[in-house]
Protein backbone atom coordinates (compact mmCIF):
# COMPACT_ATOMS: atom_id res chain seq x y z
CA UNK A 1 307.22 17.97 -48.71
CA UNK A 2 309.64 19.89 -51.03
CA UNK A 3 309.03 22.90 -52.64
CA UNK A 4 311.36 25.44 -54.72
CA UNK A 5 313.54 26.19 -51.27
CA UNK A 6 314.19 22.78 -50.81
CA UNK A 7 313.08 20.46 -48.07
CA UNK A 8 313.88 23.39 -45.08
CA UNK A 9 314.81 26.67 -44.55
CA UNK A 10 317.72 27.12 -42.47
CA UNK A 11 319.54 30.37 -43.14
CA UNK A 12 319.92 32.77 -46.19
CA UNK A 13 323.59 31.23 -46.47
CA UNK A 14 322.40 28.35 -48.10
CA UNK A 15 320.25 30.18 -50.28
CA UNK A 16 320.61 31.69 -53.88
CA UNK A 17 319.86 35.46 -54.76
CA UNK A 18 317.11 33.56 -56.82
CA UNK A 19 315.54 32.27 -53.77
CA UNK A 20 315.78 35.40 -51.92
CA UNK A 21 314.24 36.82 -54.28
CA UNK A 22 311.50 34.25 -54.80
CA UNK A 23 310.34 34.62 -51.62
CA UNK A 24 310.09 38.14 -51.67
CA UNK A 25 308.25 37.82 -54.62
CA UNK A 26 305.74 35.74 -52.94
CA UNK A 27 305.55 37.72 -50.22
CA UNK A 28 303.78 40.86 -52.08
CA UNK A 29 300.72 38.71 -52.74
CA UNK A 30 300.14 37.25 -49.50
CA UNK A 31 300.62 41.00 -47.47
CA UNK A 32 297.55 41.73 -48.93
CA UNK A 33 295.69 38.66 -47.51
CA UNK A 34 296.52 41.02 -43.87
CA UNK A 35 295.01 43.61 -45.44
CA UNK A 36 291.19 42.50 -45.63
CA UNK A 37 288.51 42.36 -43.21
CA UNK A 38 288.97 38.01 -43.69
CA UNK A 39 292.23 37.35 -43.36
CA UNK A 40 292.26 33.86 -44.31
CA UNK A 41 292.75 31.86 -47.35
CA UNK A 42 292.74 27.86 -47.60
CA UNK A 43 295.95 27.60 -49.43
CA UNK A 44 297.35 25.32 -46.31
CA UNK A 45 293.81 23.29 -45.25
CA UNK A 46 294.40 20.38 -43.67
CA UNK A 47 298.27 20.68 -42.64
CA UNK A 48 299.84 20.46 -39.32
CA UNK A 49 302.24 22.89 -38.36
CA UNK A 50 304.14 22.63 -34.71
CA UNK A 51 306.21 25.71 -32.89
CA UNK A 52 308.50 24.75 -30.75
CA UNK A 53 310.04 27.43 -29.09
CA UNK A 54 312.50 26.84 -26.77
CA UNK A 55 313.18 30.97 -25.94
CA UNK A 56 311.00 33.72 -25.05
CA UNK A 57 309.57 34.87 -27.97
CA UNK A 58 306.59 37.32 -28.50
CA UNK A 59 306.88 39.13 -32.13
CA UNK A 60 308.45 36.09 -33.94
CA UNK A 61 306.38 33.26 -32.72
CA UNK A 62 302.78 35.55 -32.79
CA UNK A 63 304.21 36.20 -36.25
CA UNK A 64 304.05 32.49 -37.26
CA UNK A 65 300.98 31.97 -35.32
CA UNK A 66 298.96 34.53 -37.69
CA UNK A 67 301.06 33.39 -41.06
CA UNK A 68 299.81 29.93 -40.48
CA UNK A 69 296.51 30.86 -39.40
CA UNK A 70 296.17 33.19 -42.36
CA UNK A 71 296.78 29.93 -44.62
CA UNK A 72 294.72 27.98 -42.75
CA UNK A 73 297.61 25.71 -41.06
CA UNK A 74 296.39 23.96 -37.94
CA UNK A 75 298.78 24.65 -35.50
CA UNK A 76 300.18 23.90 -31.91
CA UNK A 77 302.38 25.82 -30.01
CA UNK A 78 305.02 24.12 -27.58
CA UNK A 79 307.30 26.04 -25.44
CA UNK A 80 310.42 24.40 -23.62
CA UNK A 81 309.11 25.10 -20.26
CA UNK A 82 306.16 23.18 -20.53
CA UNK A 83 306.81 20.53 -22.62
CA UNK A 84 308.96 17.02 -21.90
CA UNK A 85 312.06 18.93 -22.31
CA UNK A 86 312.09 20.35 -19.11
CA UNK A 87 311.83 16.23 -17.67
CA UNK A 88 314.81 15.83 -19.71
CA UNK A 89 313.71 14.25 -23.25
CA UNK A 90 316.18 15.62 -25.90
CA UNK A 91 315.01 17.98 -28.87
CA UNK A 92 314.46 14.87 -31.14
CA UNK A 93 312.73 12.56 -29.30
CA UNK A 94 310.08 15.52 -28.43
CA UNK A 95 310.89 16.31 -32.05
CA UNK A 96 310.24 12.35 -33.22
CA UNK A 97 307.48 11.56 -30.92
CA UNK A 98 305.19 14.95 -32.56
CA UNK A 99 306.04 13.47 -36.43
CA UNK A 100 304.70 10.26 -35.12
CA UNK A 101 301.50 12.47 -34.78
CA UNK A 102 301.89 13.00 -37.99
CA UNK A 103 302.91 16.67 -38.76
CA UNK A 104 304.17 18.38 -41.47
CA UNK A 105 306.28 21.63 -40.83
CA UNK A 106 308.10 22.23 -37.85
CA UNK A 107 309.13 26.22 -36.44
CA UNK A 108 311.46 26.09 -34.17
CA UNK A 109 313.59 28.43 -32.12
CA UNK A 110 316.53 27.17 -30.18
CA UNK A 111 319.31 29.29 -28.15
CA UNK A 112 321.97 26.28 -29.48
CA UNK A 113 323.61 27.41 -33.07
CA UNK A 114 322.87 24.70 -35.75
CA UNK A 115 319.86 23.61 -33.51
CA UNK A 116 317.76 23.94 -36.45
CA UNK A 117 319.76 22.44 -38.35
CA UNK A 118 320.26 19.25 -36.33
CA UNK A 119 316.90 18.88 -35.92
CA UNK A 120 316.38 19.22 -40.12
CA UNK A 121 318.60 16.31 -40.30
CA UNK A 122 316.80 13.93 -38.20
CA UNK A 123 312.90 14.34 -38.94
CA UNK A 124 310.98 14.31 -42.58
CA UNK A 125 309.01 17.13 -41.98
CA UNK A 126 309.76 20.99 -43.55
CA UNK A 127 311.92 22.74 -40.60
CA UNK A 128 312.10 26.81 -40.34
CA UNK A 129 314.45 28.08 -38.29
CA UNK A 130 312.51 30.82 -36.07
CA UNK A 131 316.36 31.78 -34.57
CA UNK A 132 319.25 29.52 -33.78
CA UNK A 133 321.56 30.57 -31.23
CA UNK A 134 324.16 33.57 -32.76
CA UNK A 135 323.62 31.61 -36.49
CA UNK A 136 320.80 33.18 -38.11
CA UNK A 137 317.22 34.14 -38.21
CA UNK A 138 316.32 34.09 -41.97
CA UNK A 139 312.84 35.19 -41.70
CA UNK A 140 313.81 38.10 -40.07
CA UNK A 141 316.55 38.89 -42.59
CA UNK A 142 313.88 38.21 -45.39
CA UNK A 143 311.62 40.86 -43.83
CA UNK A 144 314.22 43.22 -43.27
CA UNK A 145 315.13 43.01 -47.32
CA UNK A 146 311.51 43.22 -48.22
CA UNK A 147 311.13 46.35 -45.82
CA UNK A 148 314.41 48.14 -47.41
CA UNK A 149 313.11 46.57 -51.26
CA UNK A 150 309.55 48.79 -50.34
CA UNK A 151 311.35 51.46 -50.03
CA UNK A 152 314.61 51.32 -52.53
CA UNK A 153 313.40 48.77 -55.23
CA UNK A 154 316.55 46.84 -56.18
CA UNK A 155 318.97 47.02 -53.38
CA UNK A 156 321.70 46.73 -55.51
CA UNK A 157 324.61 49.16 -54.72
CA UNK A 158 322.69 50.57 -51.69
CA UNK A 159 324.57 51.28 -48.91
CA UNK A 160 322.95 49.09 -45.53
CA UNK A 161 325.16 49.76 -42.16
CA UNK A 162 324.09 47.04 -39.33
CA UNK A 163 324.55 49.09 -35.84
CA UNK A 164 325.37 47.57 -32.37
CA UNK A 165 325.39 44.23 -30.91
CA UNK A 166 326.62 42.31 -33.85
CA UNK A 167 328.57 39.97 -31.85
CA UNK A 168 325.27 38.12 -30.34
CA UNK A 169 322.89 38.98 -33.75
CA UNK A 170 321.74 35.99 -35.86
CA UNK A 171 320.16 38.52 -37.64
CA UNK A 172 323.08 40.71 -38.13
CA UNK A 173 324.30 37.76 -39.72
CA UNK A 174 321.24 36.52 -41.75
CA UNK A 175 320.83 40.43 -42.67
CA UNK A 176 324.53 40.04 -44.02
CA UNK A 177 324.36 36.77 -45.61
CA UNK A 178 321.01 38.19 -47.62
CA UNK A 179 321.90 41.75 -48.69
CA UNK A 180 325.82 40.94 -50.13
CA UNK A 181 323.55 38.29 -52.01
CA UNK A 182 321.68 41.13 -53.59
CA UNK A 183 324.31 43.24 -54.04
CA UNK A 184 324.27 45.93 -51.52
CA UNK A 185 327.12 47.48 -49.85
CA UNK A 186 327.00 46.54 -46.22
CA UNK A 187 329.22 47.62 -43.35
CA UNK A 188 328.70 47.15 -39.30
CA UNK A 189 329.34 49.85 -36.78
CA UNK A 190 329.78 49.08 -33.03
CA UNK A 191 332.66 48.64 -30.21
CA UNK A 192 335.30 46.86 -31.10
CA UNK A 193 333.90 43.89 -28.09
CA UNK A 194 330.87 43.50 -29.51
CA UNK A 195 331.76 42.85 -33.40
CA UNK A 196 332.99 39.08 -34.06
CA UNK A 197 336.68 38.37 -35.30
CA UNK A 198 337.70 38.67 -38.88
CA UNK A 199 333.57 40.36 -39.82
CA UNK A 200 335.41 41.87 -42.49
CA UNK A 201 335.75 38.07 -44.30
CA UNK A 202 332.16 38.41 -44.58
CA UNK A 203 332.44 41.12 -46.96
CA UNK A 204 331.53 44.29 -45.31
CA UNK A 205 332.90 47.04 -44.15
CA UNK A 206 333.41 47.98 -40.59
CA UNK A 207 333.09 51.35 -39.30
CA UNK A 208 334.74 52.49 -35.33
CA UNK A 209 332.35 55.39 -34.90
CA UNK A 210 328.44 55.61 -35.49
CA UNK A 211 328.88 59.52 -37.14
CA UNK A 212 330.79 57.76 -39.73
CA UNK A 213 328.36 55.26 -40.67
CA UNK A 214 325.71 57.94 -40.78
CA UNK A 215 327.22 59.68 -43.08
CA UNK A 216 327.74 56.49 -45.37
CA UNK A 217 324.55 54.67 -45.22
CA UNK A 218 321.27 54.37 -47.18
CA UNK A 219 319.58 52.62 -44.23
CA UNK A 220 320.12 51.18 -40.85
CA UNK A 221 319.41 48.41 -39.03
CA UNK A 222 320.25 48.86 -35.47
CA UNK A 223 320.31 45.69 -33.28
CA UNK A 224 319.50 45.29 -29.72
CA UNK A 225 321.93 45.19 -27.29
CA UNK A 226 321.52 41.37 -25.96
CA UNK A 227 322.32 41.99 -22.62
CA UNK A 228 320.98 38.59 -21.60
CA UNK A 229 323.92 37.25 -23.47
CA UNK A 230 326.55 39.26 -22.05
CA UNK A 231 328.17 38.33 -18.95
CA UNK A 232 330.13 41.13 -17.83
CA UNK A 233 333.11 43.60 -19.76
CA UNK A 234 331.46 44.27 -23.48
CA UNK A 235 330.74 47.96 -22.73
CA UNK A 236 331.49 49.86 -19.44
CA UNK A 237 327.91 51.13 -19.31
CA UNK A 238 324.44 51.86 -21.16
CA UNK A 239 324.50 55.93 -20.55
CA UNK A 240 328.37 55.53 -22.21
CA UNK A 241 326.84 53.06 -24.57
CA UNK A 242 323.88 55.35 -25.59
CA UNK A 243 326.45 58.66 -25.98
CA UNK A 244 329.15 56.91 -27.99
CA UNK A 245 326.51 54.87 -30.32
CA UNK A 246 323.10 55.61 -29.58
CA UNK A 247 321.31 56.20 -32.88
CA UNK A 248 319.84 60.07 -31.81
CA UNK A 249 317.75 62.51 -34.04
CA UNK A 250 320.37 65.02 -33.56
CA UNK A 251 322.70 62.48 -35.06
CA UNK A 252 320.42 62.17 -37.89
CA UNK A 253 320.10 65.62 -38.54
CA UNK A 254 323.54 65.75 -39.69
CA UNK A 255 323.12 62.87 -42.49
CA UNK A 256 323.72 63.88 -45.79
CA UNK A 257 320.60 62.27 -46.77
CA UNK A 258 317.47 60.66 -45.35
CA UNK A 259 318.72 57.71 -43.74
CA UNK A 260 316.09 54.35 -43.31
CA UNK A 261 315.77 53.59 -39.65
CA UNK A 262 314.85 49.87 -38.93
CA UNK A 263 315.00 47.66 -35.86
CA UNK A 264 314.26 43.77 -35.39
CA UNK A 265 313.00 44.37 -32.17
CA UNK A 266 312.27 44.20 -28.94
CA UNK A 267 314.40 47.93 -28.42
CA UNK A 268 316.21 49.15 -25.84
CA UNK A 269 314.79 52.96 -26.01
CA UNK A 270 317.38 55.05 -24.53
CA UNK A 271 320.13 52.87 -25.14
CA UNK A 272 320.69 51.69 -28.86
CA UNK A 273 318.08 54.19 -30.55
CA UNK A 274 316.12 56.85 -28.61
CA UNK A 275 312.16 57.11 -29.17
CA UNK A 276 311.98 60.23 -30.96
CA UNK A 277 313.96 58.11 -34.12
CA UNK A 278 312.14 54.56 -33.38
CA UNK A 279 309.04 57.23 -33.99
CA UNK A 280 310.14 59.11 -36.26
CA UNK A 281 309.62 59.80 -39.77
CA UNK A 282 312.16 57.84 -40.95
CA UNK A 283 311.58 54.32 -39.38
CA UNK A 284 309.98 51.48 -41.33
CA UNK A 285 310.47 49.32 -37.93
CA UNK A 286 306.37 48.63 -37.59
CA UNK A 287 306.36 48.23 -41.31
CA UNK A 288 308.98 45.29 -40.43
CA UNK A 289 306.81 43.39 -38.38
CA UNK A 290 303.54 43.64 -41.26
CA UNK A 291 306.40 42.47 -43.64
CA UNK A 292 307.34 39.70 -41.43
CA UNK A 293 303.67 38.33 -41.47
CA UNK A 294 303.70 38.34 -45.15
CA UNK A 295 307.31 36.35 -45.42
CA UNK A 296 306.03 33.38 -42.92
CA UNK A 297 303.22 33.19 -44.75
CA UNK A 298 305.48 32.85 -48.29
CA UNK A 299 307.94 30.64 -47.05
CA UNK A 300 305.18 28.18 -45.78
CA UNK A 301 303.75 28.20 -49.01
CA UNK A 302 306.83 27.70 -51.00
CA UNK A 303 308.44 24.77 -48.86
CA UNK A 304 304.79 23.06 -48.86
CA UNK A 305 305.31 22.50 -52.62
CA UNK A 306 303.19 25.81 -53.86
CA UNK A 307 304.51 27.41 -56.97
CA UNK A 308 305.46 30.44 -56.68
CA UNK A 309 303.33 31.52 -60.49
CA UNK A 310 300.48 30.47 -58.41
CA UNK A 311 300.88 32.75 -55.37
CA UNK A 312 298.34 35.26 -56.91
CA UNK A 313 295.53 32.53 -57.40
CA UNK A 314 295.84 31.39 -53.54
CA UNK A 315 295.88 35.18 -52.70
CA UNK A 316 292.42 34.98 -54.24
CA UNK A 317 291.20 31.90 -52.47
CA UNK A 318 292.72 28.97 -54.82
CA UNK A 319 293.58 26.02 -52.54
């Protein structure tokens, strides 16, 4: 099936703003859908839908599970550890020998950049990327930009400043990638050991110190510290971590505005943001997962062929 993102949906770098947008404009329907005491509308009756999930997951995959359910998607859930993979059988033969049971949409999430993609290349069903490695995680970058579009409208010329572990993010870089795309200003703050090489070809600005990009930014998104993926030598500890560029409310106090606080999740409390911000008036980060219902459930509409003019109708029960 192909709808108006194409065949799959890979990464906001292959998409246009008009895409982005799309999708967000589909979303704002379909949130509603979560909203009633029935959350469930036929739009996707009768197709198959397969997550494959090949890291621990718990917000993203439970995400999927209830956009898909919400649409009426069967579905079956397959995690690396208990599936042929772990007897050796590579990601497309488990990949080829599910098609053959005829499916039609495969999630998957893979810690191998361009898994996704590779995968996309090889099968004829609709493939969302769910997280690839350090490439990207588009559906979390769409719900971030529907979270800050909820509270901003256009995010054109807002200022967005991405905080911490940029290095290891795939959303730092699907965050990027989407917001330059709608024209906001974005910069990245953390040590210099955990931002990649040459970020500033990406177009944004990098600030050394975390007052600093306080004081500049509209919103911002602070990342996880991925300590799993470090193996020693990125930052001498998390108490010097947490002093030097913990997000703090007595940071905040010292904005020159109120600043948008959002998080992808899971969070280090203590470390990258401490509980009385994630808590705090100013965070939209539980407003980020509803959103991120909403966006699963819009992107499987819109790459199973459903227009996006119609998106009202199936909010109202229209197959």
């Amino acid at each position: 099936m192909a709808g108006p993102l194409g065949k799959d949906l890979l990464g906001l770098a292959p998409l246009s703003a008009e895409q982005i947008r799309l999708v967000l404009d589909t979303a704002i329907p379909f949130r509603e859908i979560s909203e009633r005491a029935i959350k469930k509308v036929p739009t996707l009756r009768g197709a198959t839908i397969v997550n494959l999930f090949f890291e621990a997951s718990t917000r993203t995959r439970i995400s999927f599970e209830f956009a898909e359910k919400r649409l009426s998607a069967d579905t079956v859930n397959v995690a690396a550890a208990q599936s042929s993979v772990s007897k050796g059988e590579t990601l497309v033969d488990t990949a080829r020998n599910l098609e053959a049971m005829k499916i039609d949409m495969v999630v998957i999430r893979h810690p191998a950049s361009g898994a996704a993609q590779f995968l996309a290349e090889r099968i004829e069903s609709n493939v969302i990327n769910a997280g690839d490695g350090t490439n990207e995680h588009p559906t979390q970058g769409l719900l971030d930009l529907m979270t800050l579009r909820d509270k901003f409208g256009e995010l054109a010329g807002r200022k967005i400043c991405i905080v911490g572990d940029v290095l290891h993010s795939r959303v730092a870089r699907s965050n990027i990638w989407g917001l330059t795309k709608l024209g906001a200003d974005v910069a990245v703050c953390g040590p210099r050991s955990l931002l990649p090489n040459a970020i500033e070809e990406m177009g944004v600005t990098v600030f050394n110190r975390i007052e600093e990009a306080i004081e500049w930014a509209d919103a911002l998104n602070v990342l996880r510290l991925q300590l799993e993926r470090m193996q020693a030598g990125y930052i001498p500890s998390l108490r010097e971590y947490n002093r030097v560029f913990g997000v703090t409310s007595a940071r905040l106090d010292k904005a020159p505005r109120d600043i948008v606080i959002l998080h992808p999740g899971p969070m280090n409390r203590g470390v990258e943001i401490d509980s009385d911000v994630a808590d705090g008036p100013h965070s939209v980060i539980l407003d980020q997962v509803t959103n991120g219902v909403a966006v699963r459930m819009a992107a499987l509409y819109l790459l199973a062929g459903g227009k996006p003019e119609l998106a009202e109708a199936a909010k109202k029960g229209a197959p």
